[in-house]
Protein backbone atom coordinates (compact mmCIF):
# COMPACT_ATOMS: atom_id res chain seq x y z
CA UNK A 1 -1.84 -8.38 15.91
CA UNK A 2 -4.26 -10.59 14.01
CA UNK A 3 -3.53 -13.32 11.08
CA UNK A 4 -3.97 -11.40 8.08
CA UNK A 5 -5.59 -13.72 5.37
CA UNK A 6 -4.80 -13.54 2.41
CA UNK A 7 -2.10 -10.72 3.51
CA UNK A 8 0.41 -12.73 5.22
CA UNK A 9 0.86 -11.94 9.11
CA UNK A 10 -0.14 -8.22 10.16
CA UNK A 11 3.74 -7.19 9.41
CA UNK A 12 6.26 -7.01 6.47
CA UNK A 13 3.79 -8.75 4.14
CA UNK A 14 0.79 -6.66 5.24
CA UNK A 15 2.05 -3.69 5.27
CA UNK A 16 3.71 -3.43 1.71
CA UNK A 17 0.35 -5.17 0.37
CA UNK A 18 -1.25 -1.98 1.92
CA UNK A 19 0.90 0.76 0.89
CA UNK A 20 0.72 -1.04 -3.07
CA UNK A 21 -3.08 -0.74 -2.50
CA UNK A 22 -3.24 2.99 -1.60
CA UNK A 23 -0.45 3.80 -4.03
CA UNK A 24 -2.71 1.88 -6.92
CA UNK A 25 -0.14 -0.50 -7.62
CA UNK A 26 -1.94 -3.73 -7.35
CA UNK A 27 -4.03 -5.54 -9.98
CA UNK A 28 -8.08 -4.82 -9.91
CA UNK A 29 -7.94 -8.72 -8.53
CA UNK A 30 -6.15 -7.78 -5.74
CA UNK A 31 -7.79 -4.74 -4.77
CA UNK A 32 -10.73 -6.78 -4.06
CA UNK A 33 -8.91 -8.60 -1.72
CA UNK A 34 -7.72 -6.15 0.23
CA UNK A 35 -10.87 -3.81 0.32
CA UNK A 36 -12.80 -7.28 1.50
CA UNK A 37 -9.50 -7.62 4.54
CA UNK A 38 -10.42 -4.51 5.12
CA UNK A 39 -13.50 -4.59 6.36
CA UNK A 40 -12.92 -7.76 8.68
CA UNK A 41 -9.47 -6.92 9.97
CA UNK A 42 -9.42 -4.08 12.23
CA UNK A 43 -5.56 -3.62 13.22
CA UNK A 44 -5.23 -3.68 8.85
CA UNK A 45 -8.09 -1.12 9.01
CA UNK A 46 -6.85 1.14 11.55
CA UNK A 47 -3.39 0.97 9.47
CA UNK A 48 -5.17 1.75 6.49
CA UNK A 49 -7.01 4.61 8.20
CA UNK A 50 -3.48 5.99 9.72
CA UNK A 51 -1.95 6.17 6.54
CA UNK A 52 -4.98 7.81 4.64
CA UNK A 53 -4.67 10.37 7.41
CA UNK A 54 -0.21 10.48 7.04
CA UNK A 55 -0.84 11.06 3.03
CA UNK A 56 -3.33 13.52 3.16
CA UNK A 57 -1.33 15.87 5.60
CA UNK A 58 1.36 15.17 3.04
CA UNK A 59 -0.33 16.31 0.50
CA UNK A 60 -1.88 19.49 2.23
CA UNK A 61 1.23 20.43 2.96
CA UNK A 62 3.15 19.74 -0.34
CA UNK A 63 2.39 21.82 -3.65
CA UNK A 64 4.96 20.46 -5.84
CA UNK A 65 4.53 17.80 -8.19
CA UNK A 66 7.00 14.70 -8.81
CA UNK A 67 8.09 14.92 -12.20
CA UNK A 68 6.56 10.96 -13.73
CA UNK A 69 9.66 10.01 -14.90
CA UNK A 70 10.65 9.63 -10.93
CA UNK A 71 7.68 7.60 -10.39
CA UNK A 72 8.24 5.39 -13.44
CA UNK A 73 11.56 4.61 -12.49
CA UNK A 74 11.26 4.00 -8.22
CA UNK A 75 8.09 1.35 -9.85
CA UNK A 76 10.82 -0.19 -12.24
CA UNK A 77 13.26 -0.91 -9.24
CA UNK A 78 10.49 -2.01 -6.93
CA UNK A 79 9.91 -4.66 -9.52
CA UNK A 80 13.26 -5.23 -10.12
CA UNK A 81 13.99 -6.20 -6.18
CA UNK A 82 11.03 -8.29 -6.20
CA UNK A 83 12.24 -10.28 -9.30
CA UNK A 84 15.14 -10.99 -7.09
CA UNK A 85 13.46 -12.24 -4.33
């Protein structure tokens, strides 16, 4: 796969950079980056693209809604880990 600037390699780092992108989870700075990778990296694209395609089928196919508590607290332990790190 390609070197990923300014995402790490086109693995681990790359891939949870992505996923915090489409989920909105990344500061406005941030999402600048990525939509700029974007548009020169096409493995990252095609990722991108894949996913978009994965959550939309999801979402066709699923009527019920997450309560927000559920979503407040998976964001608090994602943050959590990552203070550990």
């Amino acid at each position: 796969m390609s070197d990923c600037q300014g995402l790490g390699d086109c693995d681990e780092s790359r891939l949870q950079r992505l996923y915090e992108y489409l989920d909105g989870a990344l500061p406005a700075h941030d999402v600048a980056e990525i939509r700029t990778h974007l548009e020169t990296c096409p493995d990252c694209l095609e990722e991108h693209d894949l996913e978009c395609m994965i959550r939309s089928a999801m979402k066709r196919s699923c009527h019920e809604q997450a309560p927000a508590a559920l979503k407040t607290s998976i964001l608090d332990k994602i943050h959590a880990l990552r203070a550990q790190s």
